[in-house]
C-alpha atoms as a PDB file:
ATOM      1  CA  UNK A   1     -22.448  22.910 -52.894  1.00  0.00           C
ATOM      2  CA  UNK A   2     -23.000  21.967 -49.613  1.00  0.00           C
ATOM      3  CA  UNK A   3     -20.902  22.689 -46.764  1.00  0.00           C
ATOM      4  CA  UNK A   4     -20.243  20.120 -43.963  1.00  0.00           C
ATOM      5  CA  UNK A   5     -19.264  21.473 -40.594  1.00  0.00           C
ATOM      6  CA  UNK A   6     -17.323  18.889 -38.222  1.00  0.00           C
ATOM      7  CA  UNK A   7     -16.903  19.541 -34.335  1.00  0.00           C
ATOM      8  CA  UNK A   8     -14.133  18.228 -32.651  1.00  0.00           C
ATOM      9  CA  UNK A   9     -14.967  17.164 -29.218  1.00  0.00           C
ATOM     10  CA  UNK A  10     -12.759  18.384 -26.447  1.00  0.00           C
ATOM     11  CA  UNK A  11     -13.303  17.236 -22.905  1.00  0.00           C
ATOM     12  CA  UNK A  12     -14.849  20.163 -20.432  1.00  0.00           C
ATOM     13  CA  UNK A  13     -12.014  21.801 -18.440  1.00  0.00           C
ATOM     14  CA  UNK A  14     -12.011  20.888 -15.241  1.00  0.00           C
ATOM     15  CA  UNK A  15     -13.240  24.480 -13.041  1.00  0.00           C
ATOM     16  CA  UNK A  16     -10.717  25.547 -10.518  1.00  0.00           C
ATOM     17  CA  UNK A  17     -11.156  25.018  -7.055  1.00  0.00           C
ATOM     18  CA  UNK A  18     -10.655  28.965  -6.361  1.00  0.00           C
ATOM     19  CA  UNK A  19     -12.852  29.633  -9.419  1.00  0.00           C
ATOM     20  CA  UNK A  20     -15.703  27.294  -7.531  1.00  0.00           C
ATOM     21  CA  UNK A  21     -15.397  29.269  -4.155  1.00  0.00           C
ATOM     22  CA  UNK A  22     -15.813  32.339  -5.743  1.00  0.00           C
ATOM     23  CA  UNK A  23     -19.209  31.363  -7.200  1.00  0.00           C
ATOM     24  CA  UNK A  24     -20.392  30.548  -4.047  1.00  0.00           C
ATOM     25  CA  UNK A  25     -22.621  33.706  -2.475  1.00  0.00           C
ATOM     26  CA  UNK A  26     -22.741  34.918   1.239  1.00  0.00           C
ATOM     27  CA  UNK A  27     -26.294  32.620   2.107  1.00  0.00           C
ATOM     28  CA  UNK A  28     -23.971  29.548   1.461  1.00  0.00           C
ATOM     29  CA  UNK A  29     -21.360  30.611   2.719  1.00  0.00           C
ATOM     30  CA  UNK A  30     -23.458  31.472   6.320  1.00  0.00           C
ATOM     31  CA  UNK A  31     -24.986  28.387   5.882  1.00  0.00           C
ATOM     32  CA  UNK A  32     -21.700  26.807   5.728  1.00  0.00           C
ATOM     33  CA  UNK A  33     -19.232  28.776   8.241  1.00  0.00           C
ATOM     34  CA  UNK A  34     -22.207  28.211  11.106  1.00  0.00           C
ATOM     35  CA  UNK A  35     -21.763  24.779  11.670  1.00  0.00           C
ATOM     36  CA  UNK A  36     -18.419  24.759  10.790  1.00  0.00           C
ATOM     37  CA  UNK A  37     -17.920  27.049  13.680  1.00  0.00           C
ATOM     38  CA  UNK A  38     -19.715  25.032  16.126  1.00  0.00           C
ATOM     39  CA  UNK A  39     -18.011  21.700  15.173  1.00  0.00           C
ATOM     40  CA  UNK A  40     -14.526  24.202  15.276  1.00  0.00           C
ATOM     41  CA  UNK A  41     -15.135  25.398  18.846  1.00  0.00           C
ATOM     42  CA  UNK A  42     -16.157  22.154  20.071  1.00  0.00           C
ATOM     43  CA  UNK A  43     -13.143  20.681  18.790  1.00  0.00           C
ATOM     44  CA  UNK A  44     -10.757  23.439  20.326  1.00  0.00           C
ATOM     45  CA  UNK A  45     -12.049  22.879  23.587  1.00  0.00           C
ATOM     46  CA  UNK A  46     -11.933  19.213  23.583  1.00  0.00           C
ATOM     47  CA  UNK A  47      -8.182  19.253  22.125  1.00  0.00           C
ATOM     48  CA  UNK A  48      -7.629  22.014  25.263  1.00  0.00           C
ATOM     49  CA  UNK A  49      -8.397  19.269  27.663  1.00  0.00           C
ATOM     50  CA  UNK A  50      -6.408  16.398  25.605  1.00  0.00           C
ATOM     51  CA  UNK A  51      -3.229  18.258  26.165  1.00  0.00           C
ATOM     52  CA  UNK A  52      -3.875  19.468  29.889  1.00  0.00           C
ATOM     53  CA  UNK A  53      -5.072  15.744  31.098  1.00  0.00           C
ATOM     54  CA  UNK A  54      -1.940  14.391  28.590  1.00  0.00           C
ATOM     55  CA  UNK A  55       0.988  16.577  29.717  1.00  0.00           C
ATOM     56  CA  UNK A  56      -0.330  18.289  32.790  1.00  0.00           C
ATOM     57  CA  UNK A  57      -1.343  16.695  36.566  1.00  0.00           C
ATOM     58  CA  UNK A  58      -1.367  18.338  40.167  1.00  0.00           C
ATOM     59  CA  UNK A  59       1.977  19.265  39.770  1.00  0.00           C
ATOM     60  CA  UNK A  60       2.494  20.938  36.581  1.00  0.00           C
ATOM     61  CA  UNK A  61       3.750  19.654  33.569  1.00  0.00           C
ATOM     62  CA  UNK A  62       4.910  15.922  32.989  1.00  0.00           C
ATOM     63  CA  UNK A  63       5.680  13.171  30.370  1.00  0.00           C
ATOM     64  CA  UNK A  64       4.786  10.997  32.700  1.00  0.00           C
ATOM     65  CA  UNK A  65       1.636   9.524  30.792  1.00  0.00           C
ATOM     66  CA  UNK A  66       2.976   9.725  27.254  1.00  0.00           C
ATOM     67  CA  UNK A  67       6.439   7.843  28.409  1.00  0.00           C
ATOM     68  CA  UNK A  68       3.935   5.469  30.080  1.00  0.00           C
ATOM     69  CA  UNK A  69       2.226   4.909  26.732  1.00  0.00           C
ATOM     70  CA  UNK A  70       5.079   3.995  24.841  1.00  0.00           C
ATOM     71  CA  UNK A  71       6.837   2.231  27.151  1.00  0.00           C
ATOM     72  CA  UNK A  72       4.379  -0.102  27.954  1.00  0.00           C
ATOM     73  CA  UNK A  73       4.620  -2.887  25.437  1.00  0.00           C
ATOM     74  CA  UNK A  74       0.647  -3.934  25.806  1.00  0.00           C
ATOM     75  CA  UNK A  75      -0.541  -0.301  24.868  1.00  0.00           C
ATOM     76  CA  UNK A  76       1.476  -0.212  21.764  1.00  0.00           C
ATOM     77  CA  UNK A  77       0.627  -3.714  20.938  1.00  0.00           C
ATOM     78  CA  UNK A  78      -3.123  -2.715  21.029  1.00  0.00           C
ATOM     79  CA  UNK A  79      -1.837   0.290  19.282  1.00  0.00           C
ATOM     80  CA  UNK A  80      -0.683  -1.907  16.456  1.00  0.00           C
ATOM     81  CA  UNK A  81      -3.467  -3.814  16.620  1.00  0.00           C
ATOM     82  CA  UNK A  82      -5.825  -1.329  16.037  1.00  0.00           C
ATOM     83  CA  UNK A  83      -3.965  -0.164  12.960  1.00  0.00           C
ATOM     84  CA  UNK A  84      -3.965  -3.381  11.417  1.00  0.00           C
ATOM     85  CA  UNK A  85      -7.611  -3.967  11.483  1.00  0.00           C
ATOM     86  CA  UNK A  86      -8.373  -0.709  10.527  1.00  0.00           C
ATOM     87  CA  UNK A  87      -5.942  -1.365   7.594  1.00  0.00           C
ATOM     88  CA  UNK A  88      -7.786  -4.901   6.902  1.00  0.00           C
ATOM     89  CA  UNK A  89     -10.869  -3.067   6.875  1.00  0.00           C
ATOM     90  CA  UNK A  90      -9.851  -0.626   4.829  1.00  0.00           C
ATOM     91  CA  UNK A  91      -8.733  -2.301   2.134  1.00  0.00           C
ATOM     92  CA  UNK A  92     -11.652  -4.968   2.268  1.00  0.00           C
ATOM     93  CA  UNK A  93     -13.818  -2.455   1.632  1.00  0.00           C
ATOM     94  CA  UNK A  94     -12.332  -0.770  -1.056  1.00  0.00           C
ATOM     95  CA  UNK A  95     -11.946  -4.478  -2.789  1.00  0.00           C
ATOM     96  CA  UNK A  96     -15.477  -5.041  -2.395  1.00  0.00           C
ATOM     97  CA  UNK A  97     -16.581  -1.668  -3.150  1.00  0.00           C
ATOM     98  CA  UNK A  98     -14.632  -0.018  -6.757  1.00  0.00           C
ATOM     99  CA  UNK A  99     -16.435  -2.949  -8.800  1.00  0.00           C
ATOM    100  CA  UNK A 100     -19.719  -2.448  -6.949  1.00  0.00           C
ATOM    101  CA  UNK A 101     -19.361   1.420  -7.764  1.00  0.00           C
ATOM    102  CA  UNK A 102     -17.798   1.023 -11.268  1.00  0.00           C
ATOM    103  CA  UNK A 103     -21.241  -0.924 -11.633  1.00  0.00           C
ATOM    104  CA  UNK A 104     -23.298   1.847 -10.435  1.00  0.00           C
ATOM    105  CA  UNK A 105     -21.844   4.230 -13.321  1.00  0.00           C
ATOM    106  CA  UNK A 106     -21.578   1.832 -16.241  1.00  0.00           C
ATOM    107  CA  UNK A 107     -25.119   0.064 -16.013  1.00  0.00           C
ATOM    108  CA  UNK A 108     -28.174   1.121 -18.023  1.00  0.00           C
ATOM    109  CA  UNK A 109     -30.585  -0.197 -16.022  1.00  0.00           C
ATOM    110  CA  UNK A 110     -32.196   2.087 -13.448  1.00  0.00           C
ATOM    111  CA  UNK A 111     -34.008  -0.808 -11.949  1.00  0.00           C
ATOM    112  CA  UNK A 112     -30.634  -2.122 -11.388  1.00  0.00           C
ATOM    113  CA  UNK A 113     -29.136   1.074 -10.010  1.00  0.00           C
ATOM    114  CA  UNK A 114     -31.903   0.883  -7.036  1.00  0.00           C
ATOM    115  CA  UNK A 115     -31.544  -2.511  -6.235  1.00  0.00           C
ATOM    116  CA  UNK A 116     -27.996  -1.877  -5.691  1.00  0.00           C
ATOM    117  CA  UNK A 117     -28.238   1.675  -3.912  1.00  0.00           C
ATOM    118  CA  UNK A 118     -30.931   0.666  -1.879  1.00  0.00           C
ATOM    119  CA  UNK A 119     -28.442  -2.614  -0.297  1.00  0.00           C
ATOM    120  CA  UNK A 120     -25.715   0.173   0.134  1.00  0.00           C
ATOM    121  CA  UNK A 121     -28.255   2.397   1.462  1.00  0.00           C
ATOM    122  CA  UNK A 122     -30.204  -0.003   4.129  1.00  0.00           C
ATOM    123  CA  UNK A 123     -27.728  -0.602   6.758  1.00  0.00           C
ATOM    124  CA  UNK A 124     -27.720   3.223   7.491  1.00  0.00           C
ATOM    125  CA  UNK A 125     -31.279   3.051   8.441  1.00  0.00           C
ATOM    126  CA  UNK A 126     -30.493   0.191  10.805  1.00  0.00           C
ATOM    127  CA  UNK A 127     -28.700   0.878  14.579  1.00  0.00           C
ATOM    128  CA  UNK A 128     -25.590  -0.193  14.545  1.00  0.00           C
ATOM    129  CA  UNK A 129     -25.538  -2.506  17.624  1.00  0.00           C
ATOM    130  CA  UNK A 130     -28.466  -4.451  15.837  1.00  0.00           C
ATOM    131  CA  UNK A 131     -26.131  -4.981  12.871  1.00  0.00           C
ATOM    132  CA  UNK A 132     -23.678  -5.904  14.823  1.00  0.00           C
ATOM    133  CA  UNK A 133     -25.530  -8.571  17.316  1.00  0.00           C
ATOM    134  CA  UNK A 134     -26.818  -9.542  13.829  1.00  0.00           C
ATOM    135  CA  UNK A 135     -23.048 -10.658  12.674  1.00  0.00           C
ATOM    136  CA  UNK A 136     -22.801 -12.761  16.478  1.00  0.00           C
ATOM    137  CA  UNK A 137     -25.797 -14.294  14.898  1.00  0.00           C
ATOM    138  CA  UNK A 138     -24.478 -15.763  11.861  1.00  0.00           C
ATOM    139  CA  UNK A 139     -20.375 -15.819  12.776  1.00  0.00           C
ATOM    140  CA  UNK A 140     -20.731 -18.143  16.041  1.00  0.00           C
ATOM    141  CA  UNK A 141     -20.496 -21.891  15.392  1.00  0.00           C
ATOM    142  CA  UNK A 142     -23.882 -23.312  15.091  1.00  0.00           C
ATOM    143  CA  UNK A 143     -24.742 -20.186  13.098  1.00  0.00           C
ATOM    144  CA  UNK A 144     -25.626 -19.594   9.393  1.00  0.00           C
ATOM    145  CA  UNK A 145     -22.227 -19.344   7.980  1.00  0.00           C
ATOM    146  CA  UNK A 146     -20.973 -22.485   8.862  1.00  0.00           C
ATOM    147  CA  UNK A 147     -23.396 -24.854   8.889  1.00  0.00           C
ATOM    148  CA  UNK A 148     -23.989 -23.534   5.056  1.00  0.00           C
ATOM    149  CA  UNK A 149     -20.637 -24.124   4.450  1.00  0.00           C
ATOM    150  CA  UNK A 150     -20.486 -27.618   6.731  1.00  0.00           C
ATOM    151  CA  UNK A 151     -23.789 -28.737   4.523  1.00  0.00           C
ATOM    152  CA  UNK A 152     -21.514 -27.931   0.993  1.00  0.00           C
ATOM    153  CA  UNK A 153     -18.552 -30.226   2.396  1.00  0.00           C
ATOM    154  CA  UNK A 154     -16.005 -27.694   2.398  1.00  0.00           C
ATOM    155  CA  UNK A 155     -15.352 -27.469   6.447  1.00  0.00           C
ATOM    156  CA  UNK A 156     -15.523 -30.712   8.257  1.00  0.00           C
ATOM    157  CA  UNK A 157     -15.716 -28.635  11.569  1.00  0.00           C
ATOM    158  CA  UNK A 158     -16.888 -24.909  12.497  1.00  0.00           C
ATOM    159  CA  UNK A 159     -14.666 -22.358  12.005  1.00  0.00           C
ATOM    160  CA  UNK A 160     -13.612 -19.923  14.756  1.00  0.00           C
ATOM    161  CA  UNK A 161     -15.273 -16.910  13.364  1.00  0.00           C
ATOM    162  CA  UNK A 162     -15.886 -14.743  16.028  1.00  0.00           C
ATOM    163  CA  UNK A 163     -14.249 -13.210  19.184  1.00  0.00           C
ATOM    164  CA  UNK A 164     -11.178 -13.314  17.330  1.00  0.00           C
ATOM    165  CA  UNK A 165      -9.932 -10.773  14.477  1.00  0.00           C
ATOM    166  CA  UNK A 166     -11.627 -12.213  11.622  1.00  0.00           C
ATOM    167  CA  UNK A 167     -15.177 -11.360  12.977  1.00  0.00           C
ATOM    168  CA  UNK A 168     -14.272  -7.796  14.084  1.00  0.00           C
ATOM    169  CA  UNK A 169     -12.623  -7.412  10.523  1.00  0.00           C
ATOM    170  CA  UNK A 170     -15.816  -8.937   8.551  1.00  0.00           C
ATOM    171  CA  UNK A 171     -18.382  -6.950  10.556  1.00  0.00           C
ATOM    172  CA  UNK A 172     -16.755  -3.315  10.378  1.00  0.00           C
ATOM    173  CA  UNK A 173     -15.630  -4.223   6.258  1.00  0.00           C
ATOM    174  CA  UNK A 174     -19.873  -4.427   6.634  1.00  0.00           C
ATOM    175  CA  UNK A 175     -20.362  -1.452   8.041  1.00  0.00           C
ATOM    176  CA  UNK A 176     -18.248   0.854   6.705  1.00  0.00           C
ATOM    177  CA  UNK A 177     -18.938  -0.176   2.630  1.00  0.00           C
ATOM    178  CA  UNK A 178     -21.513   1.927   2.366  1.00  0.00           C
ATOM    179  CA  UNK A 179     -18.823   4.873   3.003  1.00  0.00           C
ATOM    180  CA  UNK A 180     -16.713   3.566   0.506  1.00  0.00           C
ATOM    181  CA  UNK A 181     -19.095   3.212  -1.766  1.00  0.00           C
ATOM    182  CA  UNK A 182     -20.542   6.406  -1.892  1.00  0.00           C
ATOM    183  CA  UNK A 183     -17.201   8.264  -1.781  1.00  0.00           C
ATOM    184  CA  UNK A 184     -16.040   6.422  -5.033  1.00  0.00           C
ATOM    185  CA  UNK A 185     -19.606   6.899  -6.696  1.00  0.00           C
ATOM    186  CA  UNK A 186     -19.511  10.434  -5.887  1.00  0.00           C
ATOM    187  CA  UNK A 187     -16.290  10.967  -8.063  1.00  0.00           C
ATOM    188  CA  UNK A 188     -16.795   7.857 -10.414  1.00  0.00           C
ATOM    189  CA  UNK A 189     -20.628   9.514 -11.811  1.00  0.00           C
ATOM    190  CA  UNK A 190     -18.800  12.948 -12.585  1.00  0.00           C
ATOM    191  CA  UNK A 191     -16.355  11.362 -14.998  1.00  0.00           C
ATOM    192  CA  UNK A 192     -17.342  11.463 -18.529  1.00  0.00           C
ATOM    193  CA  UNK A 193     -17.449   8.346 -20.406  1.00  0.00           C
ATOM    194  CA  UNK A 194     -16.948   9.312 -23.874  1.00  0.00           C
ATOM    195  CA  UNK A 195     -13.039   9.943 -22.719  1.00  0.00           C
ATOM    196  CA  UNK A 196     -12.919   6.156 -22.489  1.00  0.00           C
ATOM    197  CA  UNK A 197     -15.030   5.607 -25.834  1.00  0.00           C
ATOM    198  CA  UNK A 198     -12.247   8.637 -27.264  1.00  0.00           C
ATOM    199  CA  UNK A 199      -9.480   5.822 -25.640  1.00  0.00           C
ATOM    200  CA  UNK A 200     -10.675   2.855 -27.363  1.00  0.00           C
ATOM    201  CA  UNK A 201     -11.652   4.631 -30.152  1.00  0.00           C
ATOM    202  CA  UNK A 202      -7.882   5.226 -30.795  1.00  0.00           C
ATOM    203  CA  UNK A 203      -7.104   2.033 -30.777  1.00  0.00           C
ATOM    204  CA  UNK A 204      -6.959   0.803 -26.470  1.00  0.00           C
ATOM    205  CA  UNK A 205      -8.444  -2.294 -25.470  1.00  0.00           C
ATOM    206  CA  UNK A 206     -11.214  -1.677 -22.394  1.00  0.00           C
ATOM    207  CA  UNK A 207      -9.066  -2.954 -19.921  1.00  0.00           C
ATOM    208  CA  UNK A 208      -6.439  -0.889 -20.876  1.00  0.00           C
ATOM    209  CA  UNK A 209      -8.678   2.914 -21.499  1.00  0.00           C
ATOM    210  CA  UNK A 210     -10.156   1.614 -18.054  1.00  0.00           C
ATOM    211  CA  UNK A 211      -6.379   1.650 -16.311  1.00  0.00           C
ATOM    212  CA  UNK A 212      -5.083   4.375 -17.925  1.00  0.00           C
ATOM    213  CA  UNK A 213      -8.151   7.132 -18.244  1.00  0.00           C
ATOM    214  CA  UNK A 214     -11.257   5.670 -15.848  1.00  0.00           C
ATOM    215  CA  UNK A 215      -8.634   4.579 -12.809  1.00  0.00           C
ATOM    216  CA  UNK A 216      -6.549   7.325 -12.577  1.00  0.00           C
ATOM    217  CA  UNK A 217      -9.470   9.833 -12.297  1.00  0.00           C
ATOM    218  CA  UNK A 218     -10.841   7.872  -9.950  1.00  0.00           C
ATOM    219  CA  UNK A 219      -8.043   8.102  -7.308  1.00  0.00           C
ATOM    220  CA  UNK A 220      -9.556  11.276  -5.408  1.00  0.00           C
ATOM    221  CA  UNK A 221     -12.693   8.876  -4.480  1.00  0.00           C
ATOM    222  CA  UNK A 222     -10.118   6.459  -3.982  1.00  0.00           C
ATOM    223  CA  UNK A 223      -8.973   8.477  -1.423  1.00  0.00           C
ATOM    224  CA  UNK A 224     -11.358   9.874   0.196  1.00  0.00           C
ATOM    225  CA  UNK A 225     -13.166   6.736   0.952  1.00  0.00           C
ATOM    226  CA  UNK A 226     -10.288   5.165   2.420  1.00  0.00           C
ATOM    227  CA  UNK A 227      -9.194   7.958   4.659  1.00  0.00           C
ATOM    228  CA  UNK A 228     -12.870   7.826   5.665  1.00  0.00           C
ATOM    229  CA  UNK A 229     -13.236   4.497   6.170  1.00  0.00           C
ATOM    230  CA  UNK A 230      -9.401   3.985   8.049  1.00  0.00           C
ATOM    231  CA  UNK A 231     -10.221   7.001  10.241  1.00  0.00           C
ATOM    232  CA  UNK A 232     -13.315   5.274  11.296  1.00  0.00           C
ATOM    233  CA  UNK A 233     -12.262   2.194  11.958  1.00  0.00           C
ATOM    234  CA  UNK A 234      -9.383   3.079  14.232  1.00  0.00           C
ATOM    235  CA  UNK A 235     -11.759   4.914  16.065  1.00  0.00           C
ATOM    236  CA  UNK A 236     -14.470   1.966  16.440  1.00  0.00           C
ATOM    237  CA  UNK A 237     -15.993   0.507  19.805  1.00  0.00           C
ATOM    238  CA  UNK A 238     -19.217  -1.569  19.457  1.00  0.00           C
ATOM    239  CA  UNK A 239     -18.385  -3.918  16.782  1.00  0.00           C
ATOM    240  CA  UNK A 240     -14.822  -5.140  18.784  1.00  0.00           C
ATOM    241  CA  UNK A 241     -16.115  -4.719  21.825  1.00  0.00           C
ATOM    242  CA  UNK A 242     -19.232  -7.508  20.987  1.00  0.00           C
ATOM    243  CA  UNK A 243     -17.341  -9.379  18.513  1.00  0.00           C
ATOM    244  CA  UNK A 244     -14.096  -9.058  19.374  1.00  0.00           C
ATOM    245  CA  UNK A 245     -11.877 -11.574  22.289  1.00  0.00           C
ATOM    246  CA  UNK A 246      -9.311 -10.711  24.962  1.00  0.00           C
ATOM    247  CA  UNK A 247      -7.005 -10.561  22.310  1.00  0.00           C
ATOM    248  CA  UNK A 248      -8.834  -7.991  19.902  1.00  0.00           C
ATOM    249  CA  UNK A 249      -8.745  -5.184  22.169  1.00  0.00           C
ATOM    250  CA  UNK A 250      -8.546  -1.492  20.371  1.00  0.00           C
ATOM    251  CA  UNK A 251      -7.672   1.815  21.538  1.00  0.00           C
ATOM    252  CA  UNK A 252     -11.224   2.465  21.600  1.00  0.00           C
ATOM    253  CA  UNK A 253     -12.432   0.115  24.209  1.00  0.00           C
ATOM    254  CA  UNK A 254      -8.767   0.729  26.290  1.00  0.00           C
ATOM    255  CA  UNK A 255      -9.866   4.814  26.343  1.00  0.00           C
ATOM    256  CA  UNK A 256     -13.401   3.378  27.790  1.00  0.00           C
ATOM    257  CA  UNK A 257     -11.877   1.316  30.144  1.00  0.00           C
ATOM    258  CA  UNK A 258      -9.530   3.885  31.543  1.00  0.00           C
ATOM    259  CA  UNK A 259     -12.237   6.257  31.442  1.00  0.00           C
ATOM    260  CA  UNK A 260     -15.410   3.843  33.422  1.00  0.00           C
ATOM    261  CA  UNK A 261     -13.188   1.094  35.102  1.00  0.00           C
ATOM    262  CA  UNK A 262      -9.623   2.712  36.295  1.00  0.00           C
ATOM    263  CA  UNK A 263     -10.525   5.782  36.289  1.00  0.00           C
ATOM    264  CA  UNK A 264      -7.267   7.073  34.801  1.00  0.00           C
ATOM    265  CA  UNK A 265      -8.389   9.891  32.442  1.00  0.00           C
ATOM    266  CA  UNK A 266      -4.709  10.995  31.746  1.00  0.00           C
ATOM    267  CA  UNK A 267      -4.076   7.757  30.230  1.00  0.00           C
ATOM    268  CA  UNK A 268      -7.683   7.876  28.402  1.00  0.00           C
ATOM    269  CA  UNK A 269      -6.226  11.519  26.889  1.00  0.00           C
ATOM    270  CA  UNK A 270      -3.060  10.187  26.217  1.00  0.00           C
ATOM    271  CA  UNK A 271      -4.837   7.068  23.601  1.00  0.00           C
ATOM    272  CA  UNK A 272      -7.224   9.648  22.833  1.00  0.00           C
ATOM    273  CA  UNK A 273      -4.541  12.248  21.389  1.00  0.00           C
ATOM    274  CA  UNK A 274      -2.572   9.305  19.896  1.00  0.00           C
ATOM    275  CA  UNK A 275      -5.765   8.353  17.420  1.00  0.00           C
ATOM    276  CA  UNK A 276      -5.819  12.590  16.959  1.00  0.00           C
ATOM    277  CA  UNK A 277      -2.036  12.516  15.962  1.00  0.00           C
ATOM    278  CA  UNK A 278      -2.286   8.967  13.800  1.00  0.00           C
ATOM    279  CA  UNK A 279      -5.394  11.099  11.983  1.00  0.00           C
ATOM    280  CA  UNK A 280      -3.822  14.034  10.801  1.00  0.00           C
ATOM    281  CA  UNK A 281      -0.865  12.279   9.825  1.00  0.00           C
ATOM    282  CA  UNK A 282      -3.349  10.266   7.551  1.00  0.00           C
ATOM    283  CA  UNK A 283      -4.244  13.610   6.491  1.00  0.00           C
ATOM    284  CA  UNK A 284      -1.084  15.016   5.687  1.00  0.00           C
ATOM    285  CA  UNK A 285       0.272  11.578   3.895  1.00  0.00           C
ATOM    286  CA  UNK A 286      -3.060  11.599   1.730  1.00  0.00           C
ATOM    287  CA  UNK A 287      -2.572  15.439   1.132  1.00  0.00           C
ATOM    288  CA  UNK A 288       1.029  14.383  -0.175  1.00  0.00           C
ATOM    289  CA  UNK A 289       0.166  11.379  -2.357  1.00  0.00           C
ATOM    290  CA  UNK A 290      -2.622  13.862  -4.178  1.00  0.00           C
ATOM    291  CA  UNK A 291      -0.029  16.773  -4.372  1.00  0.00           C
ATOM    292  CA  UNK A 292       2.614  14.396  -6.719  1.00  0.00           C
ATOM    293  CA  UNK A 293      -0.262  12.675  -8.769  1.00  0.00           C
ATOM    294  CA  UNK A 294      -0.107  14.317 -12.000  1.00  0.00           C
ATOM    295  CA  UNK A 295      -3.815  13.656 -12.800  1.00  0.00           C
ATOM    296  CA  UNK A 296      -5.220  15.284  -9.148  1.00  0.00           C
ATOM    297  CA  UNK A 297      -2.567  18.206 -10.177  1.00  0.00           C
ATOM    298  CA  UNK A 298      -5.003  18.554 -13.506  1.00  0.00           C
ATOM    299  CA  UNK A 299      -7.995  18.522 -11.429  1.00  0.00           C
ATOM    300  CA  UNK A 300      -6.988  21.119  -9.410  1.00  0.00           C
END
């Protein structure tokens, strides 16, 4: 009589994040807290002078500059401007990117895998002010975009697509997808598939294994490449400053202007310490959305 041994499969536990640290040995972590340092120090110096040029002058300590922030109604307009394109942006890219990185993982075909990494991977070898004088190119009225879409009937006129919002919002969604991308990649590739084929398998439909067991593991490169990407954008200065109008101004090119033009370097530390506050608040909101998701809990 022969015997027959089955093998249940159970899914790898996930290794702790204490467990991984401990695994790492004193080369890597040199070769890690050296730079870290650097970029530390750096930082703590440039934060010292934030808060002396933000709450200090000739006279000692003052409010002056951050009352003058806030209670100027065109700062915090360009305040919420900046949010809301880095918002647009944001989003955009993560609309554009999931499917493009779900695509990555699923397909079979490596031929396809480079075509599509190598698109993602292009812009980064190209300067940024060439992409973006490349986006002037085909936004402005006589360019590519809308005669294409004046030649298929389905404008009778050109559209205003540049020195306005929309252009600033298409050419940074450009420019920061690769980001996106690459964040969700990163964490889509290390989930294994035979959970979903153990999902349908017990009876799920794809769409509904894919919402339930591929999505929710997804979330921390969900995350991740949206904090990126939002931190970026807020920060950005090129791409409004050549695309955008008078009335697309960020905090970006306000700080440059104080800085170059009025010379008023309190006010530049003042919008300067504003993006550093609006960051870390990101920070701390994303650290709070990952600490009550049951499935990040798990992957702790």
């Amino acid at each position: 009589m022969i015997e027959v041994k089955t093998e249940t499969w159970v899914p790898d536990k996930q290794v702790s994040f204490s467990h991984r640290l401990a695994r790492i040995s004193g080369l890597q972590w040199l070769l890690l807290i050296i730079p870290l340092a650097y970029i530390l120090i750096l930082m703590f110096f440039s934060m010292i002078d934030f808060f002396k040029l933000s709450f200090f002058n000739a006279d000692g300590f003052t409010l002056k500059y951050i009352k003058s922030f806030f209670s100027t109604p065109v700062y915090l307009k360009v305040l919420w401007l900046t949010l809301k394109i880095a918002l647009l942006v944001t989003v955009f890219s993560l609309v554009i990117a999931y499917p493009l990185a779900y695509s990555l993982v699923i397909t079979k075909s490596e031929l396809w895998k480079k075509i599509i990494f190598s698109a993602v991977l292009i812009p980064f070898w190209i300067s940024l002010l060439v992409r973006t004088f490349a986006w002037t190119i085909l936004l402005r009225k006589n360019g590519v975009i809308n005669i294409i879409l004046m030649k298929l009937g389905i404008i009778d006129q050109p559209l205003e697509l540049i020195y306005n919002t929309t252009g600033v919002v298409i050419a940074m969604t450009h420019i920061l997808l690769p980001y996106m991308v690459l964040s969700l990649y990163s964490v889509m590739a290390g989930i294994d598939q035979r959970l979903l084929q153990a999902a349908q398998g017990m009876g799920a439909r794809p769409w509904k294994a894919f919402l339930q067991v591929f999505f929710p593991l997804s979330v921390p490169g969900l995350l991740s490449g949206s904090l990126l990407v939002f931190v970026m954008g807020i920060g950005y200065f090129i791409t409004p400053a050549l695309l955008g109008g008078p009335d697309t101004i960020m905090i970006s090119m306000l700080i440059e202007s104080n800085i170059n033009t009025t010379l008023n370097w309190h006010l530049a530390s003042v919008l300067a310490l504003v993006l550093f506050v609006a960051t870390i608040l990101l920070l701390l909101i994303a650290l709070l959305i990952t600490g009550k998701n049951p499935v990040l809990k798990e992957l702790e």
